[in-house]
Protein backbone atom coordinates (compact mmCIF):
# COMPACT_ATOMS: atom_id res chain seq x y z
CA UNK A 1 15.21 90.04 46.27
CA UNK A 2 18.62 88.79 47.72
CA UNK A 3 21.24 90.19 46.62
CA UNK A 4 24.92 88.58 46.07
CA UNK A 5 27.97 89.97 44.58
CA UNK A 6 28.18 90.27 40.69
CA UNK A 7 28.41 87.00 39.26
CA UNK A 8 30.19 88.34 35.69
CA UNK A 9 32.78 90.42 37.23
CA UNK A 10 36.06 89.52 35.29
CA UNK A 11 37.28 87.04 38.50
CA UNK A 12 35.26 86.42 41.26
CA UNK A 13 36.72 86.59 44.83
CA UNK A 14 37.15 83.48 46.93
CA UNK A 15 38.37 82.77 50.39
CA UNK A 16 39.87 79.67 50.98
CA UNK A 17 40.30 78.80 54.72
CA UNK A 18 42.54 76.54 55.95
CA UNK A 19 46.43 75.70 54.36
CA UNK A 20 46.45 72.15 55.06
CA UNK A 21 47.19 69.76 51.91
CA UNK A 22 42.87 70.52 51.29
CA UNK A 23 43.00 74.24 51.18
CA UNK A 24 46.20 74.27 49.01
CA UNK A 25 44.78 72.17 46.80
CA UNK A 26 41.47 73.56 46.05
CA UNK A 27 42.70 77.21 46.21
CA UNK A 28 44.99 75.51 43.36
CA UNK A 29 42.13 74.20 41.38
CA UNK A 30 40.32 77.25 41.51
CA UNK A 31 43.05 80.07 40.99
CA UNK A 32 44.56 77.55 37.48
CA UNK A 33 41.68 78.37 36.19
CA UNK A 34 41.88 82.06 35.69
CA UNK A 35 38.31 82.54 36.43
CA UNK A 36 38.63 83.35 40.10
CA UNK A 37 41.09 85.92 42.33
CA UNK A 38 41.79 83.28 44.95
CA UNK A 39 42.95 83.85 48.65
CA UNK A 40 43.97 82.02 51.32
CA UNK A 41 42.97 82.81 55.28
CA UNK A 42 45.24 80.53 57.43
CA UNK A 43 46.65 80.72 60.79
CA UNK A 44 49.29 78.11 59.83
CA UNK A 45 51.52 77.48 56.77
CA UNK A 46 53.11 75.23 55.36
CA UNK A 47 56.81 76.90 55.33
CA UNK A 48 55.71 76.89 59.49
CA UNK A 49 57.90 75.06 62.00
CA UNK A 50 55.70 72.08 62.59
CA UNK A 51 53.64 71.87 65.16
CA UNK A 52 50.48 70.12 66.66
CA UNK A 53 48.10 72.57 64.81
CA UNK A 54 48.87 71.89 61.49
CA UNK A 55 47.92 68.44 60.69
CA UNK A 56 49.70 67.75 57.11
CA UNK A 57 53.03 67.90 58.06
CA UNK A 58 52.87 64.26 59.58
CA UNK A 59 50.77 62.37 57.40
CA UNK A 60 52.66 59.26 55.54
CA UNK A 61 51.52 59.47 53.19
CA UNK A 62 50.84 56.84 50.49
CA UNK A 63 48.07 56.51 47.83
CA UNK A 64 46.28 53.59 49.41
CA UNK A 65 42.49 54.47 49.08
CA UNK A 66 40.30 53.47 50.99
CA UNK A 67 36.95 54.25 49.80
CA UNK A 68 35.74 50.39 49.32
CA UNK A 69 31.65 50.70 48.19
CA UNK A 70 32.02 54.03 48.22
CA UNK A 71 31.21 55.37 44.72
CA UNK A 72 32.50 59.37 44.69
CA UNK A 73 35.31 58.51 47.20
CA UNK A 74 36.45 55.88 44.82
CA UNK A 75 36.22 58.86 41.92
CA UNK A 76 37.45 61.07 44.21
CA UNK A 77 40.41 58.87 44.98
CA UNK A 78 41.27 57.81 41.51
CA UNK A 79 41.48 61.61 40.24
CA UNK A 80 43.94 62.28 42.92
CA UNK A 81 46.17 59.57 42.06
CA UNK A 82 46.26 60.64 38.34
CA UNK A 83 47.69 63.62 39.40
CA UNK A 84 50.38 62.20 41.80
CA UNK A 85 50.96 59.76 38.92
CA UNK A 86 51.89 62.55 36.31
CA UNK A 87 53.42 64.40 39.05
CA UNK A 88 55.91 61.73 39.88
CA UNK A 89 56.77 60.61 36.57
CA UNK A 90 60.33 60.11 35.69
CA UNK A 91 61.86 63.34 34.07
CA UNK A 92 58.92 65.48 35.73
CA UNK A 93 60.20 68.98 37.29
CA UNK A 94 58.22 67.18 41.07
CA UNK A 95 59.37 63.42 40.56
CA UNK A 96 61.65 64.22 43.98
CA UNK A 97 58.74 64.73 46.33
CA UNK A 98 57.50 61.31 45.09
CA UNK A 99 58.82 57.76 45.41
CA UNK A 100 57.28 55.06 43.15
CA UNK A 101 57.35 51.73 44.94
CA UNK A 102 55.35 48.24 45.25
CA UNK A 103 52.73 48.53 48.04
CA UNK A 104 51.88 45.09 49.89
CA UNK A 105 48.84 45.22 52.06
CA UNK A 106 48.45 42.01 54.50
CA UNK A 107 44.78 41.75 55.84
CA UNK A 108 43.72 39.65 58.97
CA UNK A 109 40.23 40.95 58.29
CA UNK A 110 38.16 39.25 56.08
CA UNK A 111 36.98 41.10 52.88
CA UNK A 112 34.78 38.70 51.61
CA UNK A 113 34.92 36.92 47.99
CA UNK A 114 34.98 40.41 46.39
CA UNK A 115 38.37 41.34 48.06
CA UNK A 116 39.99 44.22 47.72
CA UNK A 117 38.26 45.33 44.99
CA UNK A 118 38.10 49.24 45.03
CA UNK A 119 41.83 48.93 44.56
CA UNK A 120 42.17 46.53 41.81
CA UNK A 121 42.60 49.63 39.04
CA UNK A 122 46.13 50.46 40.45
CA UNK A 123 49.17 49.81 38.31
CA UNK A 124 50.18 46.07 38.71
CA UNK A 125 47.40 44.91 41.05
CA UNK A 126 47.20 41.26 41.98
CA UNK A 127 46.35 39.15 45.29
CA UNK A 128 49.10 36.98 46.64
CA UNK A 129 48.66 33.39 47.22
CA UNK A 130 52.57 32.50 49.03
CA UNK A 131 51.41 34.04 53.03
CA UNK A 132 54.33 34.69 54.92
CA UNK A 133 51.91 35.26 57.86
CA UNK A 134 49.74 32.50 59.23
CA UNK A 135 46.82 34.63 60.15
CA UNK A 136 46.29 36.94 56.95
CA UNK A 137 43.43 36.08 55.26
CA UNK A 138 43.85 38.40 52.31
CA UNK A 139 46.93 40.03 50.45
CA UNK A 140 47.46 41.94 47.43
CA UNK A 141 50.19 44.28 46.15
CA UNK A 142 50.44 47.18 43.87
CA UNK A 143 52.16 49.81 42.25
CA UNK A 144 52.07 53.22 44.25
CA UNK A 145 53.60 55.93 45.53
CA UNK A 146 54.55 58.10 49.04
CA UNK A 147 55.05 61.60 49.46
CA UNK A 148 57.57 63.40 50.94
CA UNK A 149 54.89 65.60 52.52
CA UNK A 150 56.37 68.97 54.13
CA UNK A 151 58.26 69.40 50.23
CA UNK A 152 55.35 68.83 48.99
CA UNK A 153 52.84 71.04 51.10
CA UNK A 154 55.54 73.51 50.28
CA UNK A 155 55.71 73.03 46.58
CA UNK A 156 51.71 73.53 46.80
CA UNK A 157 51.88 76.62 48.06
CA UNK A 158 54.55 77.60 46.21
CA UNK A 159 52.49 76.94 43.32
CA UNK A 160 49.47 78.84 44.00
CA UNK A 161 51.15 81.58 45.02
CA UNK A 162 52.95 81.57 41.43
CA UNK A 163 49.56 81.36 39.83
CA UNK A 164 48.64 84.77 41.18
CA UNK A 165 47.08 83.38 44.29
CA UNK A 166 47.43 84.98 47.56
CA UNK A 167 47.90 84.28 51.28
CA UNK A 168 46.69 86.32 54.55
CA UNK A 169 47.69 85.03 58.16
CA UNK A 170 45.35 85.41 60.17
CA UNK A 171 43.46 83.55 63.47
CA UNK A 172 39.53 83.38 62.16
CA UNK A 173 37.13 83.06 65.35
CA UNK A 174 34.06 83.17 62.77
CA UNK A 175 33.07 82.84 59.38
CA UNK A 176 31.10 85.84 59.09
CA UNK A 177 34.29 87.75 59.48
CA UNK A 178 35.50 86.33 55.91
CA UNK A 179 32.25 86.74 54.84
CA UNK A 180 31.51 90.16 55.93
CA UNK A 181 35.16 91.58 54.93
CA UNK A 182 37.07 88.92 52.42
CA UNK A 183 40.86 88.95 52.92
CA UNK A 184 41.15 92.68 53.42
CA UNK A 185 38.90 92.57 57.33
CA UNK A 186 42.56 90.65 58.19
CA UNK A 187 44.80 93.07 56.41
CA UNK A 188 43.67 96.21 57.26
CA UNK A 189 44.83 98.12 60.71
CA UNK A 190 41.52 97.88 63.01
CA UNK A 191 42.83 101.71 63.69
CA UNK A 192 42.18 102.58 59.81
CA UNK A 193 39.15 104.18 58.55
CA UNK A 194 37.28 102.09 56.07
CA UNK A 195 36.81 105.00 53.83
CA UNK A 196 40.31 106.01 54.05
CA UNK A 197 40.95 102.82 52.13
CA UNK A 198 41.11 101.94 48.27
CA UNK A 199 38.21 100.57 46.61
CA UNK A 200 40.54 97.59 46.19
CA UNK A 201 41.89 97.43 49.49
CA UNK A 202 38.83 97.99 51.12
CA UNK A 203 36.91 95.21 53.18
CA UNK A 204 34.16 93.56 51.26
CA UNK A 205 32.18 90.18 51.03
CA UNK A 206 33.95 87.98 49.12
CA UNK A 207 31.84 86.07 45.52
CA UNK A 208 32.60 82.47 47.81
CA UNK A 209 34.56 80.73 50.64
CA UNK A 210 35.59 77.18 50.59
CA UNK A 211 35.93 76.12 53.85
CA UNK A 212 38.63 73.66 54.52
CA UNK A 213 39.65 74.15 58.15
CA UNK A 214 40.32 70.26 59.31
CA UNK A 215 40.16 69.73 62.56
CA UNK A 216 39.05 73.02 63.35
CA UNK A 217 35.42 72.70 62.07
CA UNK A 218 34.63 71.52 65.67
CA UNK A 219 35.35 75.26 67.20
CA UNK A 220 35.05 77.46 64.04
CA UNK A 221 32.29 79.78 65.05
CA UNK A 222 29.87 79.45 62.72
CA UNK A 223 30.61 75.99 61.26
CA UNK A 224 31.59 74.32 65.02
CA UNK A 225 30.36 70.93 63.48
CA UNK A 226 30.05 68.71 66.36
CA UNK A 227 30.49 65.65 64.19
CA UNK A 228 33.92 66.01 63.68
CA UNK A 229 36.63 64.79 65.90
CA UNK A 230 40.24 63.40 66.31
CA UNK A 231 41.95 60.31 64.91
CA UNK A 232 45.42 61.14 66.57
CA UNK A 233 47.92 59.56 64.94
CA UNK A 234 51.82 58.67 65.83
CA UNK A 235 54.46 57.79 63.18
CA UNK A 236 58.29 57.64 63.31
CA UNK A 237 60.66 58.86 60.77
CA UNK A 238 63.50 56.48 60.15
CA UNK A 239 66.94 56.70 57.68
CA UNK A 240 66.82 53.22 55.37
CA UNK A 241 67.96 54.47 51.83
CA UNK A 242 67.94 50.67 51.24
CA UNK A 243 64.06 50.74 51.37
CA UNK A 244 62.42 50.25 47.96
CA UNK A 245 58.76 48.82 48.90
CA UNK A 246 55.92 49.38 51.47
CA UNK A 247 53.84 47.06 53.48
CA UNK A 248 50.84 47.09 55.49
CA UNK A 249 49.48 44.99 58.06
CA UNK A 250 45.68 45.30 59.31
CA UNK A 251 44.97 43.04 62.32
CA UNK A 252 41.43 41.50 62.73
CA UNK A 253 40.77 44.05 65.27
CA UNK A 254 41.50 46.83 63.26
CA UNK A 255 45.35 47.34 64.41
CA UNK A 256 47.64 48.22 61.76
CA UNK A 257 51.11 49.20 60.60
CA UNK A 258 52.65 50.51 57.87
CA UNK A 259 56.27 50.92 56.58
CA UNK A 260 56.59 53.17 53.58
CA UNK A 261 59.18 54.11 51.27
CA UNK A 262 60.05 58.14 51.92
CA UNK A 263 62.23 60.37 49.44
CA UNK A 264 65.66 61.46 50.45
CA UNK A 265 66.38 57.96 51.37
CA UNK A 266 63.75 57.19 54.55
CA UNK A 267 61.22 55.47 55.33
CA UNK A 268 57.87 56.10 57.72
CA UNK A 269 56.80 53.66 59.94
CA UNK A 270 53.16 53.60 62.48
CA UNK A 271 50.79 53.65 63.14
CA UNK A 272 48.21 54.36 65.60
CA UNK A 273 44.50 55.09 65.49
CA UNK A 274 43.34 57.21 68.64
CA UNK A 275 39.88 58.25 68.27
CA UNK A 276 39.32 61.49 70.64
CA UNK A 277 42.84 61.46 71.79
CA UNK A 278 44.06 65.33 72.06
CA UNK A 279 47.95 64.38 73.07
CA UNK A 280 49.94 66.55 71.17
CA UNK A 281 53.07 64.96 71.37
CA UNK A 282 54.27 61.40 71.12
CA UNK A 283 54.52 58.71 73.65
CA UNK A 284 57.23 56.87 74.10
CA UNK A 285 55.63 54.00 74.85
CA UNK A 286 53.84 53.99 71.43
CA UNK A 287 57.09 54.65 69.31
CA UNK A 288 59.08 51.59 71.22
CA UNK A 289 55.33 49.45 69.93
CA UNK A 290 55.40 50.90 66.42
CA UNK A 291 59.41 50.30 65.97
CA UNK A 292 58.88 46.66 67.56
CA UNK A 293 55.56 46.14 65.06
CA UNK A 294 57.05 47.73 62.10
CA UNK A 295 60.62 45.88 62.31
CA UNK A 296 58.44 42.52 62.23
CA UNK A 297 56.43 43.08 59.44
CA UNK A 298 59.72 44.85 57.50
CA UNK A 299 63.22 43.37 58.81
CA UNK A 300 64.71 44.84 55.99
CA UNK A 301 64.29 48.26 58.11
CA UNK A 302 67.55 47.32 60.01
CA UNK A 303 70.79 47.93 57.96
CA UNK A 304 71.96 45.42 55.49
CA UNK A 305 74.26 44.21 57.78
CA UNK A 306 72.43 42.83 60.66
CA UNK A 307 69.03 42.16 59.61
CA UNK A 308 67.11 38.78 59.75
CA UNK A 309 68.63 36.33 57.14
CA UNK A 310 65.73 34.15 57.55
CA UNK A 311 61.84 34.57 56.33
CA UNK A 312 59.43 37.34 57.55
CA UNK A 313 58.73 36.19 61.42
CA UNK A 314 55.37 36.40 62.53
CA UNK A 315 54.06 39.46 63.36
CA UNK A 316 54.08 39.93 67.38
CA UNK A 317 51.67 41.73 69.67
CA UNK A 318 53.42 44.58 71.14
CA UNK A 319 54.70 43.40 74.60
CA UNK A 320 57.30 44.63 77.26
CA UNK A 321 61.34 44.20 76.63
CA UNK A 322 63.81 45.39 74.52
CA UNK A 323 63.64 42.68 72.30
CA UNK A 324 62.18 41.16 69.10
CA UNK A 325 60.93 37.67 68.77
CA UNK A 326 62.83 36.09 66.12
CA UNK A 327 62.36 32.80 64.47
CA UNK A 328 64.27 29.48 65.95
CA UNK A 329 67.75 29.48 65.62
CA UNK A 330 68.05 33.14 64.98
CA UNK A 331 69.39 36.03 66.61
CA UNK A 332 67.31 39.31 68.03
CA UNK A 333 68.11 42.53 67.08
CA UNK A 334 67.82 44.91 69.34
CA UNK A 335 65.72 47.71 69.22
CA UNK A 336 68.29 50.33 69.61
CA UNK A 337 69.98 49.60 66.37
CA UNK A 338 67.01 50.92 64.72
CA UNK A 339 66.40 53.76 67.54
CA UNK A 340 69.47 54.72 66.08
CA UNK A 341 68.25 55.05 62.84
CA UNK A 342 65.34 57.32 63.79
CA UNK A 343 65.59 61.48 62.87
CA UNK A 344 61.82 62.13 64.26
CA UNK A 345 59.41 61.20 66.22
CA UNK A 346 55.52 62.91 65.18
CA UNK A 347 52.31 62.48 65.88
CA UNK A 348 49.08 64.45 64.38
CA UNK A 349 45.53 64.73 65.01
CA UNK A 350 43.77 63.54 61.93
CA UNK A 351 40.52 65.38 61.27
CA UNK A 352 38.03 62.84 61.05
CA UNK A 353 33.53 63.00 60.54
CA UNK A 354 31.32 60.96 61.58
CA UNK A 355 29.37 60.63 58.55
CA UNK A 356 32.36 61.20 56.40
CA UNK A 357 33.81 63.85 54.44
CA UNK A 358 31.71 67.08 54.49
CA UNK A 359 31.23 68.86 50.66
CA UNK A 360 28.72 70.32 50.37
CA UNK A 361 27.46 74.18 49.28
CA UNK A 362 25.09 76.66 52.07
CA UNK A 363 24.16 79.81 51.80
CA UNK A 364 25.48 82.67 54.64
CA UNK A 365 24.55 86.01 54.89
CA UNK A 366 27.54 88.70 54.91
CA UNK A 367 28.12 88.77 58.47
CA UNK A 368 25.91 92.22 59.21
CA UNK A 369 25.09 92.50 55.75
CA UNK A 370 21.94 90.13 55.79
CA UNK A 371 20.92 90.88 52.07
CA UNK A 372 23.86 89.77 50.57
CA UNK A 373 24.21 85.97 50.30
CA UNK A 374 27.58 84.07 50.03
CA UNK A 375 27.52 80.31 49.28
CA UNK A 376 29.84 78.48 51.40
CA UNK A 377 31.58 75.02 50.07
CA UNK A 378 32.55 73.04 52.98
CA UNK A 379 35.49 70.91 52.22
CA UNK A 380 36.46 68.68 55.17
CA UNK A 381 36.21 65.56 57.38
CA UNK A 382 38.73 63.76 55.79
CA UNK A 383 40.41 62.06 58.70
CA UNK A 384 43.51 60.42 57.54
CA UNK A 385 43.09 60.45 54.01
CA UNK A 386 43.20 63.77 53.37
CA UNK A 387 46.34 63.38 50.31
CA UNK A 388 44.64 60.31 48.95
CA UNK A 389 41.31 62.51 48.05
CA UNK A 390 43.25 65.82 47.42
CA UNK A 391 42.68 66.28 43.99
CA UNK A 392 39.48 64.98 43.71
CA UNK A 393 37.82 66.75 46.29
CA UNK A 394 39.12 69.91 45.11
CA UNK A 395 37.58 69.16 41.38
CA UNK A 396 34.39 68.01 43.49
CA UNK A 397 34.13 71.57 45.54
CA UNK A 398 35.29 73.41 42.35
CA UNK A 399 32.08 72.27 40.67
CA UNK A 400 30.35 73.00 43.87
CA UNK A 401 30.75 76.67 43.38
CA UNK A 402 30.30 76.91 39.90
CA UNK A 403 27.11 75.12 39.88
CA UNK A 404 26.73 77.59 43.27
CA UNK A 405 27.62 80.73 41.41
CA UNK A 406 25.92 80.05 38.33
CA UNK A 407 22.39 79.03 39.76
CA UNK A 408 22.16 81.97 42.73
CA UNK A 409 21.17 81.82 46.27
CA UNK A 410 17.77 79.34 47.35
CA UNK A 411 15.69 81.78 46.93
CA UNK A 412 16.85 83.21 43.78
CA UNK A 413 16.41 80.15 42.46
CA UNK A 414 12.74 79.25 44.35
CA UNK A 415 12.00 82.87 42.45
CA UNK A 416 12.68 81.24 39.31
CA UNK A 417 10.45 78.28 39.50
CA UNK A 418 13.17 75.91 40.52
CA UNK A 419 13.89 73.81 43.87
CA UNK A 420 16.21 74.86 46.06
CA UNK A 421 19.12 72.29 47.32
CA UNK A 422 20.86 74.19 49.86
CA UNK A 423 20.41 75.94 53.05
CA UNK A 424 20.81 79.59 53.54
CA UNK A 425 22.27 80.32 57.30
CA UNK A 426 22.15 83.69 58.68
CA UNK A 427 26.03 84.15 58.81
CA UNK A 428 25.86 86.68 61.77
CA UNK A 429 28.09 86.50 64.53
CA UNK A 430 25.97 83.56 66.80
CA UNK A 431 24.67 81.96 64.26
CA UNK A 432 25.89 78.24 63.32
């Protein structure tokens, strides 16, 4: 018989590793519902200065989803908005962290005669006809929003913590160390005796862990999933209080920039796709591109007082020299006026799958303890549109456990005449 911890204890214990915008927000879901003592294991924070290793920080971010034929991300996708919705309605105690604006997305690509159809459910959806750009094949604009993402990462954690949850910093080189010893392995002196220690204070497995470590599935010892991989990403942050909107341009070979709307008066502007690019600072090569792209697509990026008084000028390749190319008869502005403008320059590595996002439920043993079974929820592989599915994957790998919990381990459940779904790993220190 295997044996896992007591499924009707009053709240069950689970580990949530990894703080990034994922972890927060399905430690979130699971601690608001008062049926679980939830803890997070996480080398970074959010209230961190940023930094390379913590991917969140320098997303855009916008809800723009992407999930396209793509049944549960479109679910997925749509759940998360609902929340960032309520969350940034006017009067609402979080409206700051949000700005509501009208998204325009210009596509070279073609999408076919169904279009942009996965998005056609956001507020105010409709395709444009009037092209300001020759080559676009397909446009449509929306209502949306952006997120002013290190106040909100913080507000996250701020919230779980207020729900009862609980954090531990701590560097995790394998999973069966969390499994083995919960929270309390990290806590505890490795000079105290075990049995010196409180029943409640003592190291024990945990009921669950929900694994959410981004980019650091690849070298997680005992996950080390060699599918995933980075998407590094470079964005500058720019001061344009005047900004009210957000555009998009996708180029026909799968180039794109963005300018969005950011609370506090600024605005975001990339970006770059960089698959397996480890750099962890930006280039300044790229930011003089992604000001020269994004001033194209958005003129209204330089000040009032010297921006383009004619029509939206084509979007340009980016090419040596200082400056833009402007329609006939008009003046350039130069670059510097904007360079101005800019408070930061970021760049992140997004954690991205091939496959996709990983959720999905094994079974580990408790690191030495091999008769004690711990299902796992892996919640990750969500490359740049890890805000966009926040809220929906949490709900997803909330149900994961439950159904987990509820049912029992493989072979409790082969022992009860039924089929078992998922794997059970030995979680010892090796293992994978």
């Amino acid at each position: 018989m295997v044996h896992f911890r007591d499924p009707n204890e009053a709240r069950k214990d689970v580990i949530v590793i990894g703080a990034g915008v994922i972890g927060l927000t399905s430690a979130i879901r699971l601690q608001e519902t008062g049926q679980y003592s939830v803890s997070i294991v996480a080398e970074t924070f959010p209230t961190d200065p940023k930094s390379i290793r913590y991917t969140s920080h320098w997303a855009g971010a916008h809800h723009v989803s992407h999930a396209m034929g793509d049944m549960r991300q479109r679910a997925i996708d749509k759940e998360t908005f609902d929340v960032f919705w309520e969350l940034s309605k006017p009067g609402a105690p979080t409206e700051g962290l949000f700005v509501r604006h009208t998204q325009t997305e210009y596509r070279e690509d073609d999408l076919g005669p169904e279009k942009a159809y996965w998005l056609e459910n956001m507020p105010e959806f409709k395709y444009l006809t009037d092209l300001p750009f020759d080559r676009v094949k397909t446009a449509y604009s929306f209502r949306t929003l952006t997120i002013n993402t290190p106040a909100y990462l913080a507000y996250l954690q701020s919230r779980f913590i207020a729900a009862g949850g609980k954090t531990v910093r701590a560097s995790i080189n394998h999973i069966s160390q969390v499994l083995e010893g919960g929270r309390h392995a990290f806590a505890v002196s490795p000079y105290t005796y075990s049995n010196s220690l409180s029943i409640v204070n003592r190291p024990r497995p945990p009921h669950a862990v929900i694994a959410c470590p981004g980019i650091g599935a690849r070298t997680l010892g005992g996950i080390m999933d060699e599918k995933v991989f980075p998407v590094r990403g470079q964005t500058l942050l720019l001061k344009a209080p005047w900004l009210d909107y957000g555009r998009t341009m996708t180029e026909e070979d799968g180039t794109y920039t963005y300018v969005m709307p950011r609370p506090g008066g600024l605005a975001l502007v990339g970006g770059t796709r960089e698959a397996n690019d480890w750099y962890p600072i930006p280039r300044e090569e790229t930011s003089q591109a992604i000001l020269q792209r994004a001033y194209a697509l958005v003129p209204d990026l330089a000040e009032p007082g010297a921006r383009y008084k004619s029509h939206l000028p084509p979007l340009p390749s980016p090419k040596p020299g200082r400056e833009l190319p402007v329609p006939e008869g008009e003046e350039a502005i130069p670059l510097s006026m904007l360079e101005m403008n800019t408070l930061e320059a970021g760049c992140g590595l997004r954690p991205a799958r091939e496959g996709g996002v990983r959720l999905e439920v094994e079974w580990h043993s408790a690191g030495k303890q091999k008769d004690v079974k711990i299902p796992v929820v892996y919640n990750y592989g969500h490359s740049g549109y890890g805000f966009i599915a926040s809220w929906g994957s949490a709900s997803y790998a909330l149900k994961l456990l439950e159904d987990a919990l509820t049912q029992g381990s493989p072979q409790d459940i082969k022992g009860k005449g039924k089929s078992a779904e998922h794997r059970t790993v030995d979680g010892s220190i090796g293992g994978n």
